[in-house]
C-alpha atoms as a PDB file:
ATOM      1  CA  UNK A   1      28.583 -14.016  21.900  1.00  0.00           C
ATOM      2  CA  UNK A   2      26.578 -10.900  20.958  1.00  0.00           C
ATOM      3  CA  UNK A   3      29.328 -10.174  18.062  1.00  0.00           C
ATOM      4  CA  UNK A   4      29.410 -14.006  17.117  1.00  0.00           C
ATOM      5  CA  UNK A   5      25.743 -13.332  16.410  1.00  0.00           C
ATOM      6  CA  UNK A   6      26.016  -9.839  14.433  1.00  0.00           C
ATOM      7  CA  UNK A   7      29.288 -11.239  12.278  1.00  0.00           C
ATOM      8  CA  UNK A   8      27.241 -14.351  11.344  1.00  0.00           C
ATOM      9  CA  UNK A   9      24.296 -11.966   9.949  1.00  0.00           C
ATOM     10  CA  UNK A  10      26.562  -9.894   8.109  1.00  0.00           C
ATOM     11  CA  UNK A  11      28.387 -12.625   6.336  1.00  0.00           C
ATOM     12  CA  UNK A  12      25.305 -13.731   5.472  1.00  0.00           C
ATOM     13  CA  UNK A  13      24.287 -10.408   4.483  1.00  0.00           C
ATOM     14  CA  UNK A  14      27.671  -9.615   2.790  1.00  0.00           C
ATOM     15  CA  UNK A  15      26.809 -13.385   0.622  1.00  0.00           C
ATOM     16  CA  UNK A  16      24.218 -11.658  -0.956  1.00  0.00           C
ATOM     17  CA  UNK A  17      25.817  -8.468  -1.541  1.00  0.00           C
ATOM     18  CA  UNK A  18      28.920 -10.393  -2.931  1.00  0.00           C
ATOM     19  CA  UNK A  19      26.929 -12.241  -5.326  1.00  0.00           C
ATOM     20  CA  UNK A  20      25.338  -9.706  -7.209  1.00  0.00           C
ATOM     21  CA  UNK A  21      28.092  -7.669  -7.292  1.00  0.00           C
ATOM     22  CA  UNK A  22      29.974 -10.539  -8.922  1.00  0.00           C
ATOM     23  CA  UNK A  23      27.087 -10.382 -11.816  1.00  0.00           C
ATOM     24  CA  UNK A  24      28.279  -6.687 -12.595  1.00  0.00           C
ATOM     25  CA  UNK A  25      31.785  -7.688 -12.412  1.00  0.00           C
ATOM     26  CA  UNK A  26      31.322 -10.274 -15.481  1.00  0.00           C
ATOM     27  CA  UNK A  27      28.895  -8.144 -17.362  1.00  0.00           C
ATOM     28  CA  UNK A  28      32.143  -5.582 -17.128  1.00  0.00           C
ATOM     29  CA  UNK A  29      34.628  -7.605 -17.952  1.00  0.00           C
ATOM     30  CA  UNK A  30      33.048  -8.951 -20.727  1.00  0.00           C
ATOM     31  CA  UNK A  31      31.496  -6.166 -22.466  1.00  0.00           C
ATOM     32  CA  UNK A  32      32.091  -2.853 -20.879  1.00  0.00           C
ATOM     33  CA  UNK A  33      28.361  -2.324 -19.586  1.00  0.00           C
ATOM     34  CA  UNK A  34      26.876  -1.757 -16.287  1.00  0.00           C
ATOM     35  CA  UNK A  35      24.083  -3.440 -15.823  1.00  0.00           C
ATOM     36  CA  UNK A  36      21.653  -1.611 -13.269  1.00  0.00           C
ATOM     37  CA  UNK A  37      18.981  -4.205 -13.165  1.00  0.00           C
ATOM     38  CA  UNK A  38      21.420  -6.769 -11.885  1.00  0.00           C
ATOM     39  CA  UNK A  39      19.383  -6.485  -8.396  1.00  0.00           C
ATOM     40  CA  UNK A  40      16.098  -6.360 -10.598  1.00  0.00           C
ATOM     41  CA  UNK A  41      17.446  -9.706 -12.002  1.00  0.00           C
ATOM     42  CA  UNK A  42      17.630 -11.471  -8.879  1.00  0.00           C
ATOM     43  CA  UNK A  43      13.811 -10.180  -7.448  1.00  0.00           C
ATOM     44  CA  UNK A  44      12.921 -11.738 -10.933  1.00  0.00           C
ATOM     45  CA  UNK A  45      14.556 -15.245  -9.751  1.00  0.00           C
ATOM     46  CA  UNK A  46      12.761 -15.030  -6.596  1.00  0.00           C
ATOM     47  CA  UNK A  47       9.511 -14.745  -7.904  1.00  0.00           C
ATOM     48  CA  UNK A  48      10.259 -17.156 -10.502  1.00  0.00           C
ATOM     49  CA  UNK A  49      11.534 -19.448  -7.807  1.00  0.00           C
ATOM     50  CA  UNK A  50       8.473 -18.485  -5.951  1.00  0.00           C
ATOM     51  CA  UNK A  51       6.192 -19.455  -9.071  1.00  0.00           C
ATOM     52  CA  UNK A  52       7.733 -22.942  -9.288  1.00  0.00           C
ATOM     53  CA  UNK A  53       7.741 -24.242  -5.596  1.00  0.00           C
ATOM     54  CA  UNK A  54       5.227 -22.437  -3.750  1.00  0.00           C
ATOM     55  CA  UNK A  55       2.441 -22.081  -6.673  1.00  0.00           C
ATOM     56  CA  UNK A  56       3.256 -25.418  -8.781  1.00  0.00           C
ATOM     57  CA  UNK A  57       4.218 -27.105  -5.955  1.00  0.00           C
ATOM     58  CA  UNK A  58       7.490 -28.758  -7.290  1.00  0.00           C
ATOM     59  CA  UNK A  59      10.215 -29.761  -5.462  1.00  0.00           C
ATOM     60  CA  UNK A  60      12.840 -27.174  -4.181  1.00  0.00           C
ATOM     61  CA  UNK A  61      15.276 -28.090  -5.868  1.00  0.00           C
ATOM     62  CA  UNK A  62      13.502 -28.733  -8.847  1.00  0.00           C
ATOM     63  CA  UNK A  63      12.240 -25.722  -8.796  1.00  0.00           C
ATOM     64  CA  UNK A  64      15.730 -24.156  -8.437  1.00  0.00           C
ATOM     65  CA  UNK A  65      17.305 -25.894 -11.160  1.00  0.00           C
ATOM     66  CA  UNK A  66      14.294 -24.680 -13.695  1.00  0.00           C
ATOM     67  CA  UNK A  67      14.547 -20.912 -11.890  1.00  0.00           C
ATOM     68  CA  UNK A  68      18.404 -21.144 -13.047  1.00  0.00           C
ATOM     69  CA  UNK A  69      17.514 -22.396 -16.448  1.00  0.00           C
ATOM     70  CA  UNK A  70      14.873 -19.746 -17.116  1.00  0.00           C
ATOM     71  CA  UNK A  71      17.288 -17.016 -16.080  1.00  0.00           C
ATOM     72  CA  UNK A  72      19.478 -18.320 -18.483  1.00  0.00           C
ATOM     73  CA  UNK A  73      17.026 -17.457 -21.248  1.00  0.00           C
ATOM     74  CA  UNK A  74      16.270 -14.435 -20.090  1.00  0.00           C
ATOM     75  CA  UNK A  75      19.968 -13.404 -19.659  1.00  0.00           C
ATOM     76  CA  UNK A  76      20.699 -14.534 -23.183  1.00  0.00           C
ATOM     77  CA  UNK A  77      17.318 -12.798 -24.520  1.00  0.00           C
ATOM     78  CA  UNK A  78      18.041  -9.662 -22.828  1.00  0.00           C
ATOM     79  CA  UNK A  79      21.593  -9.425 -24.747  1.00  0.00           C
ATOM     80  CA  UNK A  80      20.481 -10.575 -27.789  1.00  0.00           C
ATOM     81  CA  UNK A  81      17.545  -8.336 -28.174  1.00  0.00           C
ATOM     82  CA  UNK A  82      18.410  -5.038 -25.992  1.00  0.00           C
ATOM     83  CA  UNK A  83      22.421  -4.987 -25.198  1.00  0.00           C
ATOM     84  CA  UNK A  84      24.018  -6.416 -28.201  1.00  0.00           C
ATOM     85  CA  UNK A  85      22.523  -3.309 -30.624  1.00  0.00           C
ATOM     86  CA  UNK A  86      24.045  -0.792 -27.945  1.00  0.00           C
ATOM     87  CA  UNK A  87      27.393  -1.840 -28.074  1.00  0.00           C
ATOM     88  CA  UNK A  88      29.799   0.753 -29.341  1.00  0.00           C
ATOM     89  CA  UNK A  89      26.886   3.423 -27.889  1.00  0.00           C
ATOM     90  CA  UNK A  90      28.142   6.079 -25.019  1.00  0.00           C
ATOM     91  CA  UNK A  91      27.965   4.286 -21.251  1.00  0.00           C
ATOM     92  CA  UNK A  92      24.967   7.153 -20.567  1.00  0.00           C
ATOM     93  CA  UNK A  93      23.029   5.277 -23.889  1.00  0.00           C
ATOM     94  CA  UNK A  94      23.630   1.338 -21.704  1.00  0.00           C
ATOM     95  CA  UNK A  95      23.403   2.950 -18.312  1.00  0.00           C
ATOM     96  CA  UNK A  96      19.743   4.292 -19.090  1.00  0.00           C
ATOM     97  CA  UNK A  97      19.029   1.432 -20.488  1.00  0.00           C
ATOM     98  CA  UNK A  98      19.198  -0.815 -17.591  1.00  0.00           C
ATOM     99  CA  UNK A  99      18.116   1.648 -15.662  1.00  0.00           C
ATOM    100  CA  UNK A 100      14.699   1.432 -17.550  1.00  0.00           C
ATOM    101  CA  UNK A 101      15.049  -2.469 -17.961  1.00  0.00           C
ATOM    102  CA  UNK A 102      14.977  -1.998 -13.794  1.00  0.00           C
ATOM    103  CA  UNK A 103      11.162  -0.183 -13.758  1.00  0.00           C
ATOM    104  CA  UNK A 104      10.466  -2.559 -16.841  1.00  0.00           C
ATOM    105  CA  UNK A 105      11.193  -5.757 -14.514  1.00  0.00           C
ATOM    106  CA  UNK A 106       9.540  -3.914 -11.071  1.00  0.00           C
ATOM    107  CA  UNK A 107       6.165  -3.696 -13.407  1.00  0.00           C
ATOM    108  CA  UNK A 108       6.144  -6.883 -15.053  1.00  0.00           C
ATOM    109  CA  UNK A 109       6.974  -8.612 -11.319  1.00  0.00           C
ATOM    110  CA  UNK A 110       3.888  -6.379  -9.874  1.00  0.00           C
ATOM    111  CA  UNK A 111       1.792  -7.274 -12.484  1.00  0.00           C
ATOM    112  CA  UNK A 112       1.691 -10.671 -12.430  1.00  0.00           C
ATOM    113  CA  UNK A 113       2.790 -11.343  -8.634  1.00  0.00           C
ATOM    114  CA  UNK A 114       1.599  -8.568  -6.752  1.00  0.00           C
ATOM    115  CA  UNK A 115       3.101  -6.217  -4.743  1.00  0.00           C
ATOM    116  CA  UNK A 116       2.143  -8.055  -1.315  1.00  0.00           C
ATOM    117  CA  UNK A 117       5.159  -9.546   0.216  1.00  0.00           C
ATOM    118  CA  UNK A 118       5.567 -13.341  -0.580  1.00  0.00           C
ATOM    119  CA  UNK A 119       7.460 -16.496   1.276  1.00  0.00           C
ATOM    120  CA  UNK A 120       9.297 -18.528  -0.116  1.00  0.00           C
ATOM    121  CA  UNK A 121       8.993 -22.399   1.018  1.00  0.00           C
ATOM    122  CA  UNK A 122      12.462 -24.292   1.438  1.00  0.00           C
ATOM    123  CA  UNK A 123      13.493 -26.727   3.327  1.00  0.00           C
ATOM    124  CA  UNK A 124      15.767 -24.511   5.304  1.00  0.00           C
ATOM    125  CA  UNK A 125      13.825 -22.318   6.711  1.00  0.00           C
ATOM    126  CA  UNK A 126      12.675 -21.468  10.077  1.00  0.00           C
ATOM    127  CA  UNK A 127      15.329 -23.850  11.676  1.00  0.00           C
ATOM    128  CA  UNK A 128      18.053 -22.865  14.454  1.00  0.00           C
ATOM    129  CA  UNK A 129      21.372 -24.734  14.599  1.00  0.00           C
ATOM    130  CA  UNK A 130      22.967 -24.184  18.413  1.00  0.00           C
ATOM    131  CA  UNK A 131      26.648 -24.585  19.422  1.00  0.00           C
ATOM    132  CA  UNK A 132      26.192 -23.511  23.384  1.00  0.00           C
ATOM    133  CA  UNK A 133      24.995 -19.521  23.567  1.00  0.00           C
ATOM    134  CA  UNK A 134      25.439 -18.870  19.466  1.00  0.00           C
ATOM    135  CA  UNK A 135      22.233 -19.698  17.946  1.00  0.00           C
ATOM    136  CA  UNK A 136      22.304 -19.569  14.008  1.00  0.00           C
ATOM    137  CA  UNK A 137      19.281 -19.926  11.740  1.00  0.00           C
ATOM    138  CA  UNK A 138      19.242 -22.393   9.023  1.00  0.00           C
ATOM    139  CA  UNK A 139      18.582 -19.542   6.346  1.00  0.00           C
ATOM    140  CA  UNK A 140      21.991 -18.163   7.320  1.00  0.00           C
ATOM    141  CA  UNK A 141      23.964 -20.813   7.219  1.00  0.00           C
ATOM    142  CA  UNK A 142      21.774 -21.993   4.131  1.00  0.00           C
ATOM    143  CA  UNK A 143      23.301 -18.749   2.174  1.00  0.00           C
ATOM    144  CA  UNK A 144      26.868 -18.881   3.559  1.00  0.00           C
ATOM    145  CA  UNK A 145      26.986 -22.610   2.489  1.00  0.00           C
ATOM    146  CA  UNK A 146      25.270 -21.945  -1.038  1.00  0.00           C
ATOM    147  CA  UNK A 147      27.835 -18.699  -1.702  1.00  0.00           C
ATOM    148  CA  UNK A 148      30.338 -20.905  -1.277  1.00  0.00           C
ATOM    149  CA  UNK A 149      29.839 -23.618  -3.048  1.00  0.00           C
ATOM    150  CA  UNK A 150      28.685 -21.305  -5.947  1.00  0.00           C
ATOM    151  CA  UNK A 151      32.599 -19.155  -5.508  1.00  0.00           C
ATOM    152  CA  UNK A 152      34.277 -22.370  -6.188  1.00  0.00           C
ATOM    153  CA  UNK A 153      31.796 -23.497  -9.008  1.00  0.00           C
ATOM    154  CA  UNK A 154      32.315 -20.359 -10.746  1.00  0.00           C
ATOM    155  CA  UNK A 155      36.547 -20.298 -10.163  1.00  0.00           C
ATOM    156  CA  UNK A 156      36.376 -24.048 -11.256  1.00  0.00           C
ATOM    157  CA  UNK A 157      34.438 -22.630 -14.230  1.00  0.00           C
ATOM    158  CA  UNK A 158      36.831 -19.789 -15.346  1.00  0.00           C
ATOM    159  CA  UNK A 159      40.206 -22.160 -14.633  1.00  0.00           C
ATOM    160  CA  UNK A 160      39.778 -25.394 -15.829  1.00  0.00           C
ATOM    161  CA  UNK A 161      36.975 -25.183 -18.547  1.00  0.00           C
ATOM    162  CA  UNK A 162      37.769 -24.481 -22.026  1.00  0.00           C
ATOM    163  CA  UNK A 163      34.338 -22.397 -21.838  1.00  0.00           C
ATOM    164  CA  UNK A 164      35.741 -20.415 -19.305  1.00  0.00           C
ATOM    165  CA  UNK A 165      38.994 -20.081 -20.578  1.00  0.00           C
ATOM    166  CA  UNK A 166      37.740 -18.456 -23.643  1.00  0.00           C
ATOM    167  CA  UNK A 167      35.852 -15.836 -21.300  1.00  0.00           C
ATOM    168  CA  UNK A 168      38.261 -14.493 -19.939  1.00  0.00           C
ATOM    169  CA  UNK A 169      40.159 -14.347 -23.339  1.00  0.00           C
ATOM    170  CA  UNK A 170      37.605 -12.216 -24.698  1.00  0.00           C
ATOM    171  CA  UNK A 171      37.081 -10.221 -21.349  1.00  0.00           C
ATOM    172  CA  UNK A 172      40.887  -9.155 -22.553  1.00  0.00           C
ATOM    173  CA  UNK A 173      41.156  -9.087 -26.058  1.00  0.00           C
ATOM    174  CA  UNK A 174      38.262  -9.537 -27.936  1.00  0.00           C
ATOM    175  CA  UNK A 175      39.873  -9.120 -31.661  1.00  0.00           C
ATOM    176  CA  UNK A 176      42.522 -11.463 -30.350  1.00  0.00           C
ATOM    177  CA  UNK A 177      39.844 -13.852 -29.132  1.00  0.00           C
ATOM    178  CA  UNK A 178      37.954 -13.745 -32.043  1.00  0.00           C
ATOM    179  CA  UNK A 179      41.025 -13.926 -34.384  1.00  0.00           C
ATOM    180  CA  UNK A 180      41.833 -17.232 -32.676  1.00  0.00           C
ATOM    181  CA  UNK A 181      38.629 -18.516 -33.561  1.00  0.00           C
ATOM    182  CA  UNK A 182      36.384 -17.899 -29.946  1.00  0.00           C
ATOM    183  CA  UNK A 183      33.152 -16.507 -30.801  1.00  0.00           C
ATOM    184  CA  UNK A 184      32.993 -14.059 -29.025  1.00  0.00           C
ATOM    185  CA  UNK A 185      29.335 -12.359 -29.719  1.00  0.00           C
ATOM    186  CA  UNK A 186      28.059 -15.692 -27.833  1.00  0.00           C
ATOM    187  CA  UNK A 187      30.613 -15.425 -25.161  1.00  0.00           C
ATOM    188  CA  UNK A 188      28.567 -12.055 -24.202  1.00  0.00           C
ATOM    189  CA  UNK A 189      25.411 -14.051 -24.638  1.00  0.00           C
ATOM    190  CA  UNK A 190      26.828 -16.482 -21.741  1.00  0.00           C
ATOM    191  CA  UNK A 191      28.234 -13.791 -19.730  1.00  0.00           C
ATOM    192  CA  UNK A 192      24.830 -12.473 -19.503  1.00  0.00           C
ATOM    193  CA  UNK A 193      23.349 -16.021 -18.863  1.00  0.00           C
ATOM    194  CA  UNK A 194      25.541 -16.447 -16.084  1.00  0.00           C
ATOM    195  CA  UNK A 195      25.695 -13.158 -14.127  1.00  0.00           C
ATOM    196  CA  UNK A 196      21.188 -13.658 -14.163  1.00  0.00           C
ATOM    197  CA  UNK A 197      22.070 -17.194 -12.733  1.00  0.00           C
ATOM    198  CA  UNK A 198      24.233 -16.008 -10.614  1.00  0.00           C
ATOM    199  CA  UNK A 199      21.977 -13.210  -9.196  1.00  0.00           C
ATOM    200  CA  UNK A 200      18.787 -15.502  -9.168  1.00  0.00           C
ATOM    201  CA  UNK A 201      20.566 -18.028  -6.817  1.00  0.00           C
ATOM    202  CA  UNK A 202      21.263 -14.686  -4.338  1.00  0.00           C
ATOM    203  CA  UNK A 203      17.433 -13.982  -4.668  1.00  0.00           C
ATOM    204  CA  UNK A 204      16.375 -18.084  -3.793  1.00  0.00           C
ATOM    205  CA  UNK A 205      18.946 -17.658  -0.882  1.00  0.00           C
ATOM    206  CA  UNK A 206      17.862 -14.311   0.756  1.00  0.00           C
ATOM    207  CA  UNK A 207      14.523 -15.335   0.146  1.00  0.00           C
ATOM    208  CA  UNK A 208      14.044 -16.793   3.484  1.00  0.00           C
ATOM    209  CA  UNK A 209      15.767 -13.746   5.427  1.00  0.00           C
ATOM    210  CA  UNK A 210      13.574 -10.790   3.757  1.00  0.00           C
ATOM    211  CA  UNK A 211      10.304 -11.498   2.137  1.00  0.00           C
ATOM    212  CA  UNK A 212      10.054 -11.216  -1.805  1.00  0.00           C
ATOM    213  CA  UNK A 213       8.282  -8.040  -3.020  1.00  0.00           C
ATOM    214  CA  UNK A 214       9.421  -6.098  -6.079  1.00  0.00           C
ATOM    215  CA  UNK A 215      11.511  -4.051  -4.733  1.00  0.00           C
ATOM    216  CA  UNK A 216      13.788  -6.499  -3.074  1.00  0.00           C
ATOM    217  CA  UNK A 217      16.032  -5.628  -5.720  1.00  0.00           C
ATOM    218  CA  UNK A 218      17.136  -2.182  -5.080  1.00  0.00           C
ATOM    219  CA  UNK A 219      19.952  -4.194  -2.651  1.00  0.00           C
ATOM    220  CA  UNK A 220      21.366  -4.562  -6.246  1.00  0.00           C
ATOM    221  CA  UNK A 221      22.412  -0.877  -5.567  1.00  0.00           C
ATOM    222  CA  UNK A 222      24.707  -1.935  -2.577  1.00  0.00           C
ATOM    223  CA  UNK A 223      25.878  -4.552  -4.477  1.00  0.00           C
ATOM    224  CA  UNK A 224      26.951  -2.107  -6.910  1.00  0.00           C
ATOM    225  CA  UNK A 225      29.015  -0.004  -4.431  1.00  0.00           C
ATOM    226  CA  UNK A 226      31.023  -3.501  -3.212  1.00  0.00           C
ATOM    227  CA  UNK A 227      31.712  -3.973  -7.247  1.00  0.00           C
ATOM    228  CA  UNK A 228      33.203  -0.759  -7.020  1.00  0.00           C
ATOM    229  CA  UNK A 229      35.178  -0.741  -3.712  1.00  0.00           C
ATOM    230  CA  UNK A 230      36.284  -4.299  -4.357  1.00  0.00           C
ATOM    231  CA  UNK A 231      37.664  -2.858  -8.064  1.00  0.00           C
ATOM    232  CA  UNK A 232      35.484  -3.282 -11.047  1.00  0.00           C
ATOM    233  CA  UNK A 233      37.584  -5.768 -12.821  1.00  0.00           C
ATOM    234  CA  UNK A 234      38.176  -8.300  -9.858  1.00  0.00           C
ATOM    235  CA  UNK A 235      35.604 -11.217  -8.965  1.00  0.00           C
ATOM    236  CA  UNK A 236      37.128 -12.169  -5.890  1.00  0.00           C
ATOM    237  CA  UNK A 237      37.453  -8.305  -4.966  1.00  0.00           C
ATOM    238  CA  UNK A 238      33.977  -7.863  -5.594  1.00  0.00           C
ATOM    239  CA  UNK A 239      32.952 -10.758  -3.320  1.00  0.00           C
ATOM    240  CA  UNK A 240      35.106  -9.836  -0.736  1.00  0.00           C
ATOM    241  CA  UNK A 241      34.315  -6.121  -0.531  1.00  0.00           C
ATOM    242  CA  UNK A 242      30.345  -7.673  -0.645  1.00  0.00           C
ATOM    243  CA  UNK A 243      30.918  -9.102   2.520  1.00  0.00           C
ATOM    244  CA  UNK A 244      33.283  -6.161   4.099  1.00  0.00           C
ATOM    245  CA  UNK A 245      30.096  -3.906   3.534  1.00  0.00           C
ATOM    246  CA  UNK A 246      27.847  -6.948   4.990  1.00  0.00           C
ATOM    247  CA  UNK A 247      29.608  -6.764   7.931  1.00  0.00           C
ATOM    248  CA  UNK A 248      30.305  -3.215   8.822  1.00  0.00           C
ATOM    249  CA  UNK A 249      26.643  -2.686   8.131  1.00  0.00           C
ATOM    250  CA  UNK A 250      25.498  -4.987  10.544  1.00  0.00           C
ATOM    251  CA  UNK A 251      27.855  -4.324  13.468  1.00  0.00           C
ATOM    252  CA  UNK A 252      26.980  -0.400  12.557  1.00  0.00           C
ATOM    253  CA  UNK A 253      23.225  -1.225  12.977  1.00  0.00           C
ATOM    254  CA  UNK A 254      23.799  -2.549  16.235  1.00  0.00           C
ATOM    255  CA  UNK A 255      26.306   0.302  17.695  1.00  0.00           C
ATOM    256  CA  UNK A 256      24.481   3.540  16.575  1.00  0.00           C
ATOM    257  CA  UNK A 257      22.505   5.229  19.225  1.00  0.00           C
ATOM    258  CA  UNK A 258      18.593   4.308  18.815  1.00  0.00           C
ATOM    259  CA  UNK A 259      16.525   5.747  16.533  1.00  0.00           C
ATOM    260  CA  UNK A 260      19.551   6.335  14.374  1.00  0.00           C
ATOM    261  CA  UNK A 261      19.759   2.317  13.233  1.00  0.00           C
ATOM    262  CA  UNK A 262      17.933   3.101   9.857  1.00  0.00           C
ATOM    263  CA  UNK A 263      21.262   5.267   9.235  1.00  0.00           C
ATOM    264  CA  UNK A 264      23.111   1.898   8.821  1.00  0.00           C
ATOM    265  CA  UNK A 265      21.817   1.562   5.923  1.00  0.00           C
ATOM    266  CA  UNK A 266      24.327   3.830   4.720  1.00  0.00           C
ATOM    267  CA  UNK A 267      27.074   1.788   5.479  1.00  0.00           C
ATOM    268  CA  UNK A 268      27.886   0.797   1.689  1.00  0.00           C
ATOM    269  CA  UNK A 269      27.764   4.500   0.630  1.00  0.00           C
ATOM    270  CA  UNK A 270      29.830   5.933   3.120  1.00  0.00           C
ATOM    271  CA  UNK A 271      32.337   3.138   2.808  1.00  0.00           C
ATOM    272  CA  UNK A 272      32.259   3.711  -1.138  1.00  0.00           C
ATOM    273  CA  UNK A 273      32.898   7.329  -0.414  1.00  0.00           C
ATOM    274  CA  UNK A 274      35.849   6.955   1.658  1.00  0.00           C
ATOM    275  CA  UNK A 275      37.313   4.244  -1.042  1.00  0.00           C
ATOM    276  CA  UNK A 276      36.912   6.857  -3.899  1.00  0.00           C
ATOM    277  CA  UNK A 277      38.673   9.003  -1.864  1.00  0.00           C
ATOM    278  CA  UNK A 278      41.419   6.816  -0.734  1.00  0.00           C
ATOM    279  CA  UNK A 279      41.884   4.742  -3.636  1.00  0.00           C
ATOM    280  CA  UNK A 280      39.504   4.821  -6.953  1.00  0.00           C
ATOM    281  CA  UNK A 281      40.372   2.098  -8.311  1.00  0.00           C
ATOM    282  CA  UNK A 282      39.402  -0.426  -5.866  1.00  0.00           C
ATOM    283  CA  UNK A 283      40.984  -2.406  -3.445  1.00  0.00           C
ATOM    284  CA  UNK A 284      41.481  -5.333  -5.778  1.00  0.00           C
ATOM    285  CA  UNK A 285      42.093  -3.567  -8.838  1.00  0.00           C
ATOM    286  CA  UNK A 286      42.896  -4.607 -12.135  1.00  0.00           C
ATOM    287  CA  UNK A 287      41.460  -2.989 -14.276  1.00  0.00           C
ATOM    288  CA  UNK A 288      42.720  -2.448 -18.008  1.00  0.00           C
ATOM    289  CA  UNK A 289      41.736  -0.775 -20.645  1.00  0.00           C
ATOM    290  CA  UNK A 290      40.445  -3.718 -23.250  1.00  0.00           C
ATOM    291  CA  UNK A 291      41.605  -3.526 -26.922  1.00  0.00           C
ATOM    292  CA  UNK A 292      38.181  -4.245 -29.220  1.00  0.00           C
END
């Protein structure tokens, strides 16, 4: 029952990781950038979550849905006004770029929140659901449940929207695209609206299982090595490699020796590692090079 217990945490665990990576996956896609402030993007969700429910007292999922729209803005803001001028710039130009938009978002988080870890109030939390000797908290199944509704949302999205269509267009093409009439510089705008959704919903799930500070978001750096391992150009690689690293990391935490646990922590490293070794281009690879 013991491993019933520690594969339920690391799915849960692996949710989170999936779901960031899948916000570096679009930004890809889309524009050729790596965005290194996805995880900063999703402490910024919490807190804005945080803001909405615990301080203003709204509704949780009021205060969701508004956390969602804000990080829209933002997403869009932060393309418009810092992304969309680097484009055609080396990857070392848009890689220290988001790197710095990272510290920029840390600051801005400390200054107005604090730095003292915070709670966030649902109406999951602190609950255990039984089934004889597995006991599973609410928050877990809370993020398990919310990844996958937000999977099919988001493959619903990309296959049967015209919206969505026209993504993936331009993720391919984007002369063709824009030949044919997409508009493509707002397509990017989207893509960055979503993939800050995307990563504030992971922030308002995990909430509940570790407390919101300002560096909650250097997870985003895991998430990073399941983009990679799961092949930078697939979403449901990305996902999927999210929760292989979830997993591994969990059932590593519990078999190392003691005082050797905090080594688990380099599960997603040493699994990225052995990938690069075995095969670069990721599991689920499909990576192309895009014509622009």
């Amino acid at each position: 029952m013991e491993l019933v217990q520690l594969l339920i945490s690391g799915i849960s665990q692996g949710c989170v990781y999936g779901l960031i990576a899948l916000g570096f996956v679009l930004i890809y896609k889309a524009t050729e950038m790596v965005n290194f402030a996805q995880g900063d993007l999703m402490m910024l969700g919490a807190f804005i979550a945080f803001g909405f429910i615990n301080v203003l007292g709204w509704p949780f999922l009021w205060g969701f849905l508004a956390t969602l729209a804000v990080m829209g803005v933002v997403g869009v803001t932060l393309e418009r006004l810092l992304l969309r001028p680097m484009i055609g710039e080396p990857p070392f130009a848009v890689l220290m770029l988001t790197i710095g938009l990272g510290f920029i978002l840390r600051a801005v988080a400390g200054a107005i929140w604090g730095y003292e870890d915070k709670t966030l109030s649902t109406p999951y939390g602190g609950g255990v659901a039984r089934w004889g000797e597995i006991s599973v908290g609410y928050e877990n199944i809370a993020v398990v449940l919310g990844t996958l509704v937000l999977c099919v949302l988001v493959f619903v999205f990309f296959r049967k929207t015209r919206v969505g269509i026209a993504m993936q267009a331009a993720s391919q093409n984007q002369l063709a695209a824009y030949y044919v009439g997409i508009p493509v510089k707002w397509i990017f705008a989207l893509v960055w609206a979503m993939s800050a959704m995307i990563s504030a919903t992971a922030g308002i799930l995990v909430a509940p299982l570790s407390l919101i500070n300002p560096i909650m978001g250097f997870v985003g750096i895991k998430a990073f090595a399941a983009a990679i391992v799961g092949g930078f150009g697939s979403l449901p690689g990305a996902f999927l490699a999210g929760l292989m690293i979830g997993i591994v990391e969990q059932f590593a935490k519990h078999g190392l020796p003691s005082g050797l646990e905090g080594f688990s922590e380099t599960t997603a490293y040493v699994i990225l590692l052995i990938m690069l070794f075995i095969r670069p281009e990721g599991i689920f690879a499909t990576m192309q090079r895009k014509k622009v």
